[in-house]
C-alpha atoms as a PDB file:
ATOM      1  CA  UNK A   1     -12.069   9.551  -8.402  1.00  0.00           C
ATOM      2  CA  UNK A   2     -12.944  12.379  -6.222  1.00  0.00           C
ATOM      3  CA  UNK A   3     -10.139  13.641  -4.046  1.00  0.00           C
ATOM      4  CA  UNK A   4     -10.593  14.331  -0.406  1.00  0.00           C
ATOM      5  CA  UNK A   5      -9.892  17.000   2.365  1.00  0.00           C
ATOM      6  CA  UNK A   6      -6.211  17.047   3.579  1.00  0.00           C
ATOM      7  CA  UNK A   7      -4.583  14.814   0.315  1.00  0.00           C
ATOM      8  CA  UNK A   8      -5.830  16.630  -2.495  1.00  0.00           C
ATOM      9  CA  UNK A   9      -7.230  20.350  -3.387  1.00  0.00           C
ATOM     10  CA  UNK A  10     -10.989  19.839  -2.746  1.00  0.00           C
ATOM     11  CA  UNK A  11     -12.849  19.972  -6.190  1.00  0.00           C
ATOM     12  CA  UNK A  12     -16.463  21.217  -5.300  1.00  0.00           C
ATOM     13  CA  UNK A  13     -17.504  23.287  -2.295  1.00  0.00           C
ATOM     14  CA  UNK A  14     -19.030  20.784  -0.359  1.00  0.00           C
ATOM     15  CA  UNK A  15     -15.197  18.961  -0.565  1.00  0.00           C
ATOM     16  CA  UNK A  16     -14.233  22.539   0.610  1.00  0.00           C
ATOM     17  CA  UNK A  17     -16.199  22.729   3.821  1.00  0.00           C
ATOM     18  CA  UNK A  18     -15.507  19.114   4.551  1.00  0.00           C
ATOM     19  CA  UNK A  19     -11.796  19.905   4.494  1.00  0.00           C
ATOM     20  CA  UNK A  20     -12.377  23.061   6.716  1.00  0.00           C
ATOM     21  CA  UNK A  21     -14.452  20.723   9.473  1.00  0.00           C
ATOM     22  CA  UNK A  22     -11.656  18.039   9.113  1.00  0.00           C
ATOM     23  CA  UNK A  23      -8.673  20.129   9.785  1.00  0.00           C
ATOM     24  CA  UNK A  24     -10.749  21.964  12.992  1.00  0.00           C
ATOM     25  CA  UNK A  25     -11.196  18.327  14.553  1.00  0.00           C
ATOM     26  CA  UNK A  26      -7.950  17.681  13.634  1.00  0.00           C
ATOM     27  CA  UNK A  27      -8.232  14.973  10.666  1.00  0.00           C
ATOM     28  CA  UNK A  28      -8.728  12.080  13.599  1.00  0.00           C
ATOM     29  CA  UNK A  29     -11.646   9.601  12.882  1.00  0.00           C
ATOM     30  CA  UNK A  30     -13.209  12.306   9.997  1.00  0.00           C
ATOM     31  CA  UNK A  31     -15.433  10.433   7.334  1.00  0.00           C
ATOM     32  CA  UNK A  32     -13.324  11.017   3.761  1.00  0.00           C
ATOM     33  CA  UNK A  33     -15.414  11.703   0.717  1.00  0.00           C
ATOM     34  CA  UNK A  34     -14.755   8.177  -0.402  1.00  0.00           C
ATOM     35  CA  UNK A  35     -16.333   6.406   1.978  1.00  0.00           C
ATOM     36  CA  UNK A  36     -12.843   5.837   3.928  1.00  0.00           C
ATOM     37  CA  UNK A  37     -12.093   6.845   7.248  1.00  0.00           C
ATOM     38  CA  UNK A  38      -9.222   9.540   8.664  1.00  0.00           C
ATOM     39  CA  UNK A  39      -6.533   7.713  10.864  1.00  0.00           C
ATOM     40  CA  UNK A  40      -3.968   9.963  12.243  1.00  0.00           C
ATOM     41  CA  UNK A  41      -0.737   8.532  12.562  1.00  0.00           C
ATOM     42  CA  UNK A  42       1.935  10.535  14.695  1.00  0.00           C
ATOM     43  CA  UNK A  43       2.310  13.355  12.545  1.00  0.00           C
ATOM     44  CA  UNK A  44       0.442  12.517   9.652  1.00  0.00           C
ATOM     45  CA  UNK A  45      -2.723  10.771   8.416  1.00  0.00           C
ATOM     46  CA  UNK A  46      -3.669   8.039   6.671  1.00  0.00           C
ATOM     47  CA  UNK A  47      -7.057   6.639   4.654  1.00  0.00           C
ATOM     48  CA  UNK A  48      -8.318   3.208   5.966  1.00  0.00           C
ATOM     49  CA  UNK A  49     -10.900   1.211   4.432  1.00  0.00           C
ATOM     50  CA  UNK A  50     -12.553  -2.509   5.307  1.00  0.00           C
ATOM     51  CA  UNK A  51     -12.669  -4.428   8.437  1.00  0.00           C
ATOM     52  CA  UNK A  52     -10.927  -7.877   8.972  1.00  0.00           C
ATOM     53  CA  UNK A  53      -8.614  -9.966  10.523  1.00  0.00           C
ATOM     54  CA  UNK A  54      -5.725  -9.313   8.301  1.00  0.00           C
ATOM     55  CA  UNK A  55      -4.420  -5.909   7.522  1.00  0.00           C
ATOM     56  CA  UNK A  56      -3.155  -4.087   4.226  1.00  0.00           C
ATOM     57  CA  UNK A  57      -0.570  -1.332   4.210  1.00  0.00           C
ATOM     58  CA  UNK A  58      -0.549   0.745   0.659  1.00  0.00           C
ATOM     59  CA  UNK A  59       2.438   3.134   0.544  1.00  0.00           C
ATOM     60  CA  UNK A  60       1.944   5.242  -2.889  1.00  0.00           C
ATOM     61  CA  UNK A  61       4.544   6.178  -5.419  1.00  0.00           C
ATOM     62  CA  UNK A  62       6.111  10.038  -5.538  1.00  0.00           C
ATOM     63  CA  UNK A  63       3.544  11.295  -7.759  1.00  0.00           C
ATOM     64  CA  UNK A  64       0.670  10.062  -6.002  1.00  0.00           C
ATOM     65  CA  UNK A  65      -0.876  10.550  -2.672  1.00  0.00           C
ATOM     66  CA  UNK A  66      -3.139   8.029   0.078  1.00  0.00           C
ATOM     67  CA  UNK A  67      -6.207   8.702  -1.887  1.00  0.00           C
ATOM     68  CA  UNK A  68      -4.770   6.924  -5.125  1.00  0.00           C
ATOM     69  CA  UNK A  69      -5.391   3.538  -3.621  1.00  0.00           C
ATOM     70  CA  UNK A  70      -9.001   3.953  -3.409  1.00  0.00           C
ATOM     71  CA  UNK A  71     -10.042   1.337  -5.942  1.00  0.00           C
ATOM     72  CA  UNK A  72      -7.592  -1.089  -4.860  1.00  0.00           C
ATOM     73  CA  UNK A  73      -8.563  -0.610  -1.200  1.00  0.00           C
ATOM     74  CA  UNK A  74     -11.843  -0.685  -1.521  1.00  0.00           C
ATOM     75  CA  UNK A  75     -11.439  -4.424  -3.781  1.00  0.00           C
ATOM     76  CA  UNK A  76      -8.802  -5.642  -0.918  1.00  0.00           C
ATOM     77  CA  UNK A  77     -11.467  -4.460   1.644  1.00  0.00           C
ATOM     78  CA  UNK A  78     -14.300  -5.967   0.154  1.00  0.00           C
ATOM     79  CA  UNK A  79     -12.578  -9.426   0.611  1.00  0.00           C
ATOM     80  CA  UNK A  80     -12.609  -9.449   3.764  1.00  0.00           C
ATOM     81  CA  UNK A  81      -9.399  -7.043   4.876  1.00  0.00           C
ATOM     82  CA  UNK A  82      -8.450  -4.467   6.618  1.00  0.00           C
ATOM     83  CA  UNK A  83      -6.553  -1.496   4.416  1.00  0.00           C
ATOM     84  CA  UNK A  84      -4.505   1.750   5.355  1.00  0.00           C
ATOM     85  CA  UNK A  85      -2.777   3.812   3.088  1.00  0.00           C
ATOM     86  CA  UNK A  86      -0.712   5.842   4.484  1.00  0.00           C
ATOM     87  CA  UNK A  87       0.249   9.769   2.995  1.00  0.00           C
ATOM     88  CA  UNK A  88       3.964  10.048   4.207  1.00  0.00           C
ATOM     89  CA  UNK A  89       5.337   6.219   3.302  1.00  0.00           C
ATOM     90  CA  UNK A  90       8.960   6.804   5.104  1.00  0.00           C
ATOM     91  CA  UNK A  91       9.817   3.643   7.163  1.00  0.00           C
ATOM     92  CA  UNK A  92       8.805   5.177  10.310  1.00  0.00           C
ATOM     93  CA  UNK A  93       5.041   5.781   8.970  1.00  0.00           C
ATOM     94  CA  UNK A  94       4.657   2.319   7.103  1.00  0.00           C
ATOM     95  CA  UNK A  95       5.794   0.414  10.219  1.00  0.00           C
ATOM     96  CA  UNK A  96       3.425   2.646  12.595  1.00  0.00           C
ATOM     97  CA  UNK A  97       0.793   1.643  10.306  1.00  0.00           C
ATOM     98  CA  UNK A  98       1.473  -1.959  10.498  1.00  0.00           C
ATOM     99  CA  UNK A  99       1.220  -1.522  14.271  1.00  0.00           C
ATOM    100  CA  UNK A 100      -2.011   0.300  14.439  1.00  0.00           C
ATOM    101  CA  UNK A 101      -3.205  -2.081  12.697  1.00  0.00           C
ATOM    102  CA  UNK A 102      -2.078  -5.464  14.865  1.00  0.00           C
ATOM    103  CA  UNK A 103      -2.779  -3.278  18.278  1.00  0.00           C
ATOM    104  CA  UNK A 104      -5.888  -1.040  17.165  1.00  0.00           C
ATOM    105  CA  UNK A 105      -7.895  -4.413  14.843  1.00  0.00           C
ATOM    106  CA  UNK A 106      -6.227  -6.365  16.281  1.00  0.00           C
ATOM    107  CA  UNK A 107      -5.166  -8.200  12.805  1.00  0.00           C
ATOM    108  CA  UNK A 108      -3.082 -11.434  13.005  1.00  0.00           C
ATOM    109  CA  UNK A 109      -0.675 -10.985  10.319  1.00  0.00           C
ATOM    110  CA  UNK A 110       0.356  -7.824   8.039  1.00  0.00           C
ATOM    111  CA  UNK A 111       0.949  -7.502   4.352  1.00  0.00           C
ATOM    112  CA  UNK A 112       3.288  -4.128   3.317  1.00  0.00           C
ATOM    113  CA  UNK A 113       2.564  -3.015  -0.340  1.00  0.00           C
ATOM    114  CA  UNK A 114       5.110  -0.321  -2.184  1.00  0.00           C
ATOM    115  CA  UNK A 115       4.754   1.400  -5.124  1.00  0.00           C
ATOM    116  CA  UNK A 116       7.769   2.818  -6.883  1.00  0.00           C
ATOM    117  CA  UNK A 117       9.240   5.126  -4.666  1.00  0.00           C
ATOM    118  CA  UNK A 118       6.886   3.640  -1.546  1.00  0.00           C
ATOM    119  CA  UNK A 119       8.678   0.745  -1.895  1.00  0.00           C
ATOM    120  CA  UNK A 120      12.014   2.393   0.532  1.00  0.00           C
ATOM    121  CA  UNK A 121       9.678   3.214   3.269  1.00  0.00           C
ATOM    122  CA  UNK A 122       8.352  -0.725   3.206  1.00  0.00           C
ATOM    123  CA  UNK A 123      11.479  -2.041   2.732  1.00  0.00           C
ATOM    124  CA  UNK A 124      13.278   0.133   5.846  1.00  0.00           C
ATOM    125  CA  UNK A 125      10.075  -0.875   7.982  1.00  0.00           C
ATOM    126  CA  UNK A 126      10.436  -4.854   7.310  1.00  0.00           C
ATOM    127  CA  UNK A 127      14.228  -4.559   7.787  1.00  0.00           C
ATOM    128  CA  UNK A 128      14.025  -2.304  10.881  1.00  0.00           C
ATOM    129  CA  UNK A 129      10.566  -4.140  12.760  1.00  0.00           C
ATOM    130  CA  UNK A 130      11.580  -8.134  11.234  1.00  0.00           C
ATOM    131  CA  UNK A 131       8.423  -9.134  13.395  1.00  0.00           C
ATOM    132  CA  UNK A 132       5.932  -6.589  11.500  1.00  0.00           C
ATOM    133  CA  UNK A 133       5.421  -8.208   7.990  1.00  0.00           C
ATOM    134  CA  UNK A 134       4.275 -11.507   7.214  1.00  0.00           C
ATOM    135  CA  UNK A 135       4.318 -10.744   3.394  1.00  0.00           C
ATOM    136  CA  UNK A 136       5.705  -7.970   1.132  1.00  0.00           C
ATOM    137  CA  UNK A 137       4.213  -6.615  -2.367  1.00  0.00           C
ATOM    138  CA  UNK A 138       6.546  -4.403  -4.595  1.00  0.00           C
ATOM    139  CA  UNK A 139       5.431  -2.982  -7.392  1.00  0.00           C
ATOM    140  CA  UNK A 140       8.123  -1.342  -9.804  1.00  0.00           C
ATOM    141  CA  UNK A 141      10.565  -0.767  -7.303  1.00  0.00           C
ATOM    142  CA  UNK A 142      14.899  -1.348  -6.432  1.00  0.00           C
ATOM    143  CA  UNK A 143      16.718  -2.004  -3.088  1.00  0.00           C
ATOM    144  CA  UNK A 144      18.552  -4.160  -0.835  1.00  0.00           C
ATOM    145  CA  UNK A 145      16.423  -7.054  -0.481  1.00  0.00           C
ATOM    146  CA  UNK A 146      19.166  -9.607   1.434  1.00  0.00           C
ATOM    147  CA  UNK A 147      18.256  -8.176   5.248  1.00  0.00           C
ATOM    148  CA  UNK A 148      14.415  -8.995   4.832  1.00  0.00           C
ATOM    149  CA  UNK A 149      13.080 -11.894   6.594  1.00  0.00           C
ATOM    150  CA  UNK A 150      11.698 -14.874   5.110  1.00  0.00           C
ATOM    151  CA  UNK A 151       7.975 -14.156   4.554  1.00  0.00           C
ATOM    152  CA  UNK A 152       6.654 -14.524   1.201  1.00  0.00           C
ATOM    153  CA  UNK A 153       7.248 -11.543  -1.678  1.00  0.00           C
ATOM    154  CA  UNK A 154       6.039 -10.499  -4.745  1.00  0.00           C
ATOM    155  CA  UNK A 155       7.827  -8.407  -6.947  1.00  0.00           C
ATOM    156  CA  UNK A 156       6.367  -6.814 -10.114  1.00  0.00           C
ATOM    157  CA  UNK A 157       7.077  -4.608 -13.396  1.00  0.00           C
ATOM    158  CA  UNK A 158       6.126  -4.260 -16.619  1.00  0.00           C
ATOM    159  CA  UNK A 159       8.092  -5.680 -19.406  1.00  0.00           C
ATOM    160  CA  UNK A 160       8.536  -2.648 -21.038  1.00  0.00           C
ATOM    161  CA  UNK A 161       9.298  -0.138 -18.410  1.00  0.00           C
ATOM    162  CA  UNK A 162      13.144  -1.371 -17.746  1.00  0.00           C
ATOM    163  CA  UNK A 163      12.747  -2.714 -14.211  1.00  0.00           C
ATOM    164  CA  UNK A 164      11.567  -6.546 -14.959  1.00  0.00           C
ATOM    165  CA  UNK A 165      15.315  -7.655 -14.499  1.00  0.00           C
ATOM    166  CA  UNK A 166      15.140  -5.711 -11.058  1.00  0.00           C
ATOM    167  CA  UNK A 167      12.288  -7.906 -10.379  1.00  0.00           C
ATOM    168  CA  UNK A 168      13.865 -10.952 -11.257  1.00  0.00           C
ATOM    169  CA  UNK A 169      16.745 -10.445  -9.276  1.00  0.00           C
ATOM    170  CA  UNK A 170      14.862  -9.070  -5.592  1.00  0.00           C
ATOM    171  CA  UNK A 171      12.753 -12.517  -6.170  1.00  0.00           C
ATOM    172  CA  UNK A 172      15.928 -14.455  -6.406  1.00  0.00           C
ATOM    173  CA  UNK A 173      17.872 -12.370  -3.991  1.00  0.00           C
ATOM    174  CA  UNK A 174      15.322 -12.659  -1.301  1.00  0.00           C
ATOM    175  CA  UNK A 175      15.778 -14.912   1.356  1.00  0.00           C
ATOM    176  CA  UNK A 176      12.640 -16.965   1.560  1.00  0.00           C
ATOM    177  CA  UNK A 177      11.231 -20.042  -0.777  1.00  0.00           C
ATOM    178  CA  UNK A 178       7.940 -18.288  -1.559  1.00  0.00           C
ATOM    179  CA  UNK A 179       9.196 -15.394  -3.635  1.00  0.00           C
ATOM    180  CA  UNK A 180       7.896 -14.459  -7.019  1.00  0.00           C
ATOM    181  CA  UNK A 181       8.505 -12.031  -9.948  1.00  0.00           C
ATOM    182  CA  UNK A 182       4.952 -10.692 -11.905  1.00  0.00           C
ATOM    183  CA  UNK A 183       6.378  -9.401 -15.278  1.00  0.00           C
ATOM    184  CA  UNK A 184       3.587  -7.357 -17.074  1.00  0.00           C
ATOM    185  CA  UNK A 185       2.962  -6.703 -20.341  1.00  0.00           C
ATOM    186  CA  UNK A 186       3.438  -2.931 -21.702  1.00  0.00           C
ATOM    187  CA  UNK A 187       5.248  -0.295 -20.271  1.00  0.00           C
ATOM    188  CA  UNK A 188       3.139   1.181 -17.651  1.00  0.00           C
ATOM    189  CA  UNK A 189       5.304   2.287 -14.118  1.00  0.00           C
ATOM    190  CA  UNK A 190       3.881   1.131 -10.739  1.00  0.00           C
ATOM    191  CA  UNK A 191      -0.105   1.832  -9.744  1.00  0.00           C
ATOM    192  CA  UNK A 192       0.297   3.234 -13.687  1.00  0.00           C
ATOM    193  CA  UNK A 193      -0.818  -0.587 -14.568  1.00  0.00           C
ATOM    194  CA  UNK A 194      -3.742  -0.574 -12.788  1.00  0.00           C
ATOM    195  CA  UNK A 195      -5.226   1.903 -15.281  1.00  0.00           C
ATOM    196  CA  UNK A 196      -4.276  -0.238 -18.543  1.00  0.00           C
ATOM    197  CA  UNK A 197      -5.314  -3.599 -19.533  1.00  0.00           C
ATOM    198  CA  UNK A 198      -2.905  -5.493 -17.443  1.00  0.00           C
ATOM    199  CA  UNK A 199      -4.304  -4.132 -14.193  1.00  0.00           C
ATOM    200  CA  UNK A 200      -7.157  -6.584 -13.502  1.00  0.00           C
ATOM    201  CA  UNK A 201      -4.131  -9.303 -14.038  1.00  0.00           C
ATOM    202  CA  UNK A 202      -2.386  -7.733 -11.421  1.00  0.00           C
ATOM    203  CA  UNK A 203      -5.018  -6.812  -8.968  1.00  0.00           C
ATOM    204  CA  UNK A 204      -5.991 -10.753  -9.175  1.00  0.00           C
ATOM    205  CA  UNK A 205      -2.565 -11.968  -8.455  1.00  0.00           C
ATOM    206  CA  UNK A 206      -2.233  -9.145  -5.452  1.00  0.00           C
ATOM    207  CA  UNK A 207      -5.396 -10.738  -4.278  1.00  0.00           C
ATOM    208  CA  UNK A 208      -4.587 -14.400  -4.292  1.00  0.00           C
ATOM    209  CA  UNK A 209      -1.181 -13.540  -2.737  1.00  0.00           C
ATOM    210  CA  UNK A 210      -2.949 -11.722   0.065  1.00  0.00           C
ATOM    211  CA  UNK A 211      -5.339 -14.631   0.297  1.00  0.00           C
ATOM    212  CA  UNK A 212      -2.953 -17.428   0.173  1.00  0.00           C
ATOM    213  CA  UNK A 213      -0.220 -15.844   2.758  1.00  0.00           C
ATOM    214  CA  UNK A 214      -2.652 -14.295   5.548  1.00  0.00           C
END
C-alpha cells in the first residue's frame, strides 16, 4: 500500500511534491494517492472513500494511521457506502466525523468502527452524542460498554490474543438484543487479522453487519 501526503513519509518524489501541494492548500478536498479524498476535520484530517446513503467511520489502532484502512474502505465503499477514517480517533474527532457525514452526505444512519486503541475515541463519541451511532464495530478492544445505547454491536478478537473473554463480556454487557461476539482463530491483534487467513472471515461478517443494520 502506498502511503500518502500528510499520514505517512512520502515514498517516491512524486508522493513528495503531492505532499508539498497538499499542505499549501491546506489538506482540504486534496486527491490522496489512493484514490481517496482529503477531508479536514477541525484540526485534523481525515481519508474518505465511496459515496452512499450510509456512512462508515474507521478509527485505527496506536500503531497505525487513516491510510491503514485503505483496503477495507475501499471494499465497504464499493458496496455502496460512504467511508471516513479519521487520523486523530479521540471522541471529539470520531463524533465530528459521524456528523460530517449525516450533515455533509447527508447519510441516514452511522456505523462507528474501533480498532484496539480506536476503540476509546468510538466508545466516548456513542456515549457522549447517544443520537450519532446506529451500530458499533470493535475490534480487539476493552471499556465501559453499560452507557451505550441500544443499537446493534459487534465485538471481535482472536482466540489467541487474550481479549476473546473481553469480547464475550462487552456483547453480554451491552444493552441492546442485537449484540454479538466474532472470536477468531490465531492470535493476530486488531486490523493485524485482516492480513492473515482469518481476515476475509472477518471483513464478510463486518460487511453483512453493515448491510443488515443500515
Amino acid at each position: 500500500m502506498t502511503k500518502s501526503t500528510v499520514f505517512g513519509a512520502p515514498t517516491t518524489v512524486s508522493a513528495f511534491i503531492l505532499c508539498t501541494m497538499l499542505l499549501i492548500g491546506g489538506c482540504g478536498g486534496g486527491l490522496a494517492a489512493d484514490g481517496a479524498e482529503y477531508t479536514t476535520l477541525g484540526d485534523t484530517e481525515a481519508l474518505e472513500w465511496g459515496e452512499g446513503e450510509y456512512g462508515v467511520v474507521l478509527a485505527h489502532g496506536a500503531s497505525y494511521d487513516a491510510a491503514s484502512w485503505e483496503p477495507q474502505a475501499k471494499e465497504i465503499a464499493r458496496n455502496g457506502m460512504v467511508v471516513l477514517a479519521v487520523e486523530d480517533t479521540s471522541g471529539e474527532s470520531v463524533a465530528t466525523a459521524a456528523e460530517y457525514l449525516k450533515e455533509e452526505h447527508a447519510a441516514r444512519g452511522v456505523a462507528l468502527v474501533g480498532s484496539s486503541a480506536g476503540t476509546s475515541g468510538v466508545l466516548e463519541a456513542a456515549q457522549a452524542h447517544p443520537e450519532l451511532p446506529d451500530q458499533l464495530i470493535i475490534l480487539s478492544g476493552a471499556g465501559d460498554v453499560s452507557r451505550l445505547g441500544a443499537y446493534p454491536k459487534l465485538f471481535v478478537a482472536s482466540e489467541g490474543e487474550g481479549l476473546a473473554e473481553e469480547a464475550h463480556r462487552m456483547a453480554e454487557e451491552s444493552p441492546g438484543g442485537h449484540n454479538e461476539a466474532l472470536i477468531v482463530g490465531g492470535d493476530a491483534h486488531a486490523q493485524g487479522i485482516f492480513d492473515t487467513g482469518e481476515g476475509k472471515k472477518l471483513m464478510d461478517a463486518i460487511l453483512e453487519r453493515l448491510r443488515r443494520y443500515q
